[in-house]
Protein backbone atom coordinates (compact mmCIF):
# COMPACT_ATOMS: atom_id res chain seq x y z
CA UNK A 1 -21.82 -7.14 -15.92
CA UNK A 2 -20.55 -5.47 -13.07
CA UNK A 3 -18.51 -2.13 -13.30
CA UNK A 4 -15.95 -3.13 -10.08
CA UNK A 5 -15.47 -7.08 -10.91
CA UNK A 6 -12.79 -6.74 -7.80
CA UNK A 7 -15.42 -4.96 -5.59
CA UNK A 8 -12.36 -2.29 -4.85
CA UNK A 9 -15.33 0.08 -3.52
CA UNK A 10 -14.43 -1.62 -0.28
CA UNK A 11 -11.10 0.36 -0.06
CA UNK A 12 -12.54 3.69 -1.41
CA UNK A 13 -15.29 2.94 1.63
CA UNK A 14 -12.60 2.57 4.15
CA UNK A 15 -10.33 5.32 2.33
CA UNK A 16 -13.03 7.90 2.57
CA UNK A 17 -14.30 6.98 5.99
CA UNK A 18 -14.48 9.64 8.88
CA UNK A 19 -11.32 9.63 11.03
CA UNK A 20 -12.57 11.87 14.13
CA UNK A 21 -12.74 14.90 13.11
CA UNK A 22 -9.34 15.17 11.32
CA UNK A 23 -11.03 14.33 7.75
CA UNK A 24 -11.13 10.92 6.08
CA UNK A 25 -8.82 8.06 7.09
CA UNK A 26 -6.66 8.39 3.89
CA UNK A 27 -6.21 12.35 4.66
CA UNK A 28 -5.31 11.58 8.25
CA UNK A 29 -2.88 8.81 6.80
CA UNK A 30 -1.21 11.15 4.83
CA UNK A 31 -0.95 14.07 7.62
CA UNK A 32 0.42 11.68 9.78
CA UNK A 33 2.76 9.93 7.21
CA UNK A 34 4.22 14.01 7.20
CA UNK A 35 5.24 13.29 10.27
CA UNK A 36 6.68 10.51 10.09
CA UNK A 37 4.29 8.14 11.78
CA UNK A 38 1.61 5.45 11.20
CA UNK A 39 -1.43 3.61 12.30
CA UNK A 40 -0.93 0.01 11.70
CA UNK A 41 -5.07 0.25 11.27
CA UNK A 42 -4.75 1.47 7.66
CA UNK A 43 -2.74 -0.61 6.42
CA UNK A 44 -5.05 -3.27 5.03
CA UNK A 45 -6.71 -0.68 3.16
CA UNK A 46 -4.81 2.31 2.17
CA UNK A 47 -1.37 -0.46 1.50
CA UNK A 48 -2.71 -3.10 -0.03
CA UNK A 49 -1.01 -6.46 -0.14
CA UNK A 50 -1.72 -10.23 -1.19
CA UNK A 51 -4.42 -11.82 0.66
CA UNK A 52 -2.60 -14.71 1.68
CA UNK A 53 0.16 -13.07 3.15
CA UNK A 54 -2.07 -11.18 5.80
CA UNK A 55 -3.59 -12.32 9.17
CA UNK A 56 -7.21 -10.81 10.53
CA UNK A 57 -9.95 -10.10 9.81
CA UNK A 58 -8.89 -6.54 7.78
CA UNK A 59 -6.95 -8.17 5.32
CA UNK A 60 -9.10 -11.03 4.64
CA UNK A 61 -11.49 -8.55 3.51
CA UNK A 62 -8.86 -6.28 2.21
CA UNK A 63 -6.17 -8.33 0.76
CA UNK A 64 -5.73 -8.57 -2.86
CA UNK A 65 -6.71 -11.85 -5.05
CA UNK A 66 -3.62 -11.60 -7.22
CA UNK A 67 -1.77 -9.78 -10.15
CA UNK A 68 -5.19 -9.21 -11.83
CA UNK A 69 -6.81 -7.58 -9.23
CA UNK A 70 -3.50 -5.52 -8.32
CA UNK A 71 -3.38 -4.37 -11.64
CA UNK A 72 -6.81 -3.56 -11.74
CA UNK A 73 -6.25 -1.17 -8.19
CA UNK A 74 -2.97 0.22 -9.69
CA UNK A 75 -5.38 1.24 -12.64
CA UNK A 76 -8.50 2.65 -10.64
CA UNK A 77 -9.59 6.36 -11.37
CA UNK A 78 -8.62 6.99 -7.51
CA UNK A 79 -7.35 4.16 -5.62
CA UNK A 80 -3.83 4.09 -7.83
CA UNK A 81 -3.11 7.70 -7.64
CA UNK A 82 -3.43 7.63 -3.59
CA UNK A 83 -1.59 4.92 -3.71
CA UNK A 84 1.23 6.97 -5.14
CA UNK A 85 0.62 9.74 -3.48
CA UNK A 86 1.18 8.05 -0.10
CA UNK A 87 4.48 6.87 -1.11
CA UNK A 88 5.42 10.24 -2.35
CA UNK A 89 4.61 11.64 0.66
CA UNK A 90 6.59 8.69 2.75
CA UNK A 91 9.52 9.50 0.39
CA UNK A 92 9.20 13.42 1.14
CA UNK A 93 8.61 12.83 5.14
CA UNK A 94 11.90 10.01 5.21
CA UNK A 95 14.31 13.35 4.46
CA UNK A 96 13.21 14.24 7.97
CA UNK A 97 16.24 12.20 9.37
CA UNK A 98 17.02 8.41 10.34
CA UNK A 99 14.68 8.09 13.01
CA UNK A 100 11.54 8.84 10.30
CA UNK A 101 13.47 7.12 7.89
CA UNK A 102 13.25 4.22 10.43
CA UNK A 103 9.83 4.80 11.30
CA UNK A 104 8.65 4.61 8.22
CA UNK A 105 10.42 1.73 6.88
CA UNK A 106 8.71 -0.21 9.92
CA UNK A 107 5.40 0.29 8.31
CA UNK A 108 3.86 -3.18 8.88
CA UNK A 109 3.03 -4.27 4.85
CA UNK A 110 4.94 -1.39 3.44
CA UNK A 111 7.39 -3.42 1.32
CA UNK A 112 4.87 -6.20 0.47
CA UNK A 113 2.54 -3.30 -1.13
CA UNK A 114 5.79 -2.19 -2.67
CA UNK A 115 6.89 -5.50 -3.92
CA UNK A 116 3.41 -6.39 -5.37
CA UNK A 117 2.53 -3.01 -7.16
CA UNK A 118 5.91 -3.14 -8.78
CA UNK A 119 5.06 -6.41 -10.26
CA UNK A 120 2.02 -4.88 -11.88
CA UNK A 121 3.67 -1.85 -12.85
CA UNK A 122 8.05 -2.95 -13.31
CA UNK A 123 9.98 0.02 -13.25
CA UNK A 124 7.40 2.48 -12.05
CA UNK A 125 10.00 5.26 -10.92
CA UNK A 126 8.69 6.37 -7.39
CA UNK A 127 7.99 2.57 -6.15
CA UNK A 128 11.57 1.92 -7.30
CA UNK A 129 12.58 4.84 -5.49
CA UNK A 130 10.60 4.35 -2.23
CA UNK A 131 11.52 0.41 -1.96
CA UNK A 132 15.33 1.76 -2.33
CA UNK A 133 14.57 4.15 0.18
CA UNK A 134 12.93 2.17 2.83
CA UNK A 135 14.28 -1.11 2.12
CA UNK A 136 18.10 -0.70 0.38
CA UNK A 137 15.87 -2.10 -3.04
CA UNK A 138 15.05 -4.94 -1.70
CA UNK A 139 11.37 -6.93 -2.22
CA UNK A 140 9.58 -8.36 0.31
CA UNK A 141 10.30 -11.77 -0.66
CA UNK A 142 7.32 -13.85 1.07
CA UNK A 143 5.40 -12.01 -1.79
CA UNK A 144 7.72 -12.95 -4.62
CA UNK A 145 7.12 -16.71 -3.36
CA UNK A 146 3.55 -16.16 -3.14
CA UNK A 147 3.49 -14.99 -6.56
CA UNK A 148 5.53 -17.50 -8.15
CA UNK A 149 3.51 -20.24 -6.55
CA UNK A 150 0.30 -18.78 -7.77
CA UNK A 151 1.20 -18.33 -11.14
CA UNK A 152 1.95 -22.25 -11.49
């Protein structure tokens, strides 16, 4: 029986990947995220979303299954706290003023990551607080359908 039934070593792999020579792609994500800025690029694998939502090749290989295997990526010894950790960091960098705030609610995937992890986790205080921040509370609400229709 395998230890990673959801093969999430793929996003570790792509987390912990060289970026240049600024450090790993999820370090430069978060230095940049200080800033207020983004590379669409990491989004398949440092904001996960549902598979069937995404287009390309990167989230074919990088979208999520479902609930289950959300859960199980909330719940990972490293993948869930980075996960929070980039939206605390989004959170800290939006004080920056409207045009970050802006910026950073543009993040292609941003609220569908938001909207699916708070499904797995209800109430989780800073995804409340960063889809309130970047999105007036509202959920992305092509994954809500998607959701609904694949828990019938």
């Amino acid at each position: 029986m395998s230890n990673d039934p959801f093969n999430l070593a793929r996003f570790d792999v792509a987390q912990s990947a060289p970026e240049g020579t600024a450090g790993t792609a999820y370090e430069c994500a978060v230095a940049d995220l200080r800033t207020g800025h983004w590379h669409d690029h990491w989004t398949p694998f440092l904001l996960p979303q549902l598979r069937s939502l995404g287009f390309g090749e990167a989230y074919g290989r990088y979208g999520l299954n479902d609930l289950q295997e959300a859960l199980a990526y909330w719940d990972h010894p490293t993948l869930g706290p980075r996960l929070r950790h980039l939206f605390s960091v989004a959170i800290d960098a939006s004080e920056g003023g409207p045009a970050v705030l802006a910026g950073l609610a543009a993040i292609k995937g941003q609220r569908s990551c938001l909207t699916l992890f708070l499904r797995v986790a209800p109430g989780d205080a800073l995804l409340s607080r960063a889809l309130a921040r970047f999105y007036r509370g509202k959920p992305c609400r092509k994954t809500l359908a998607h959701l609904e229709r694949s828990a019938r």
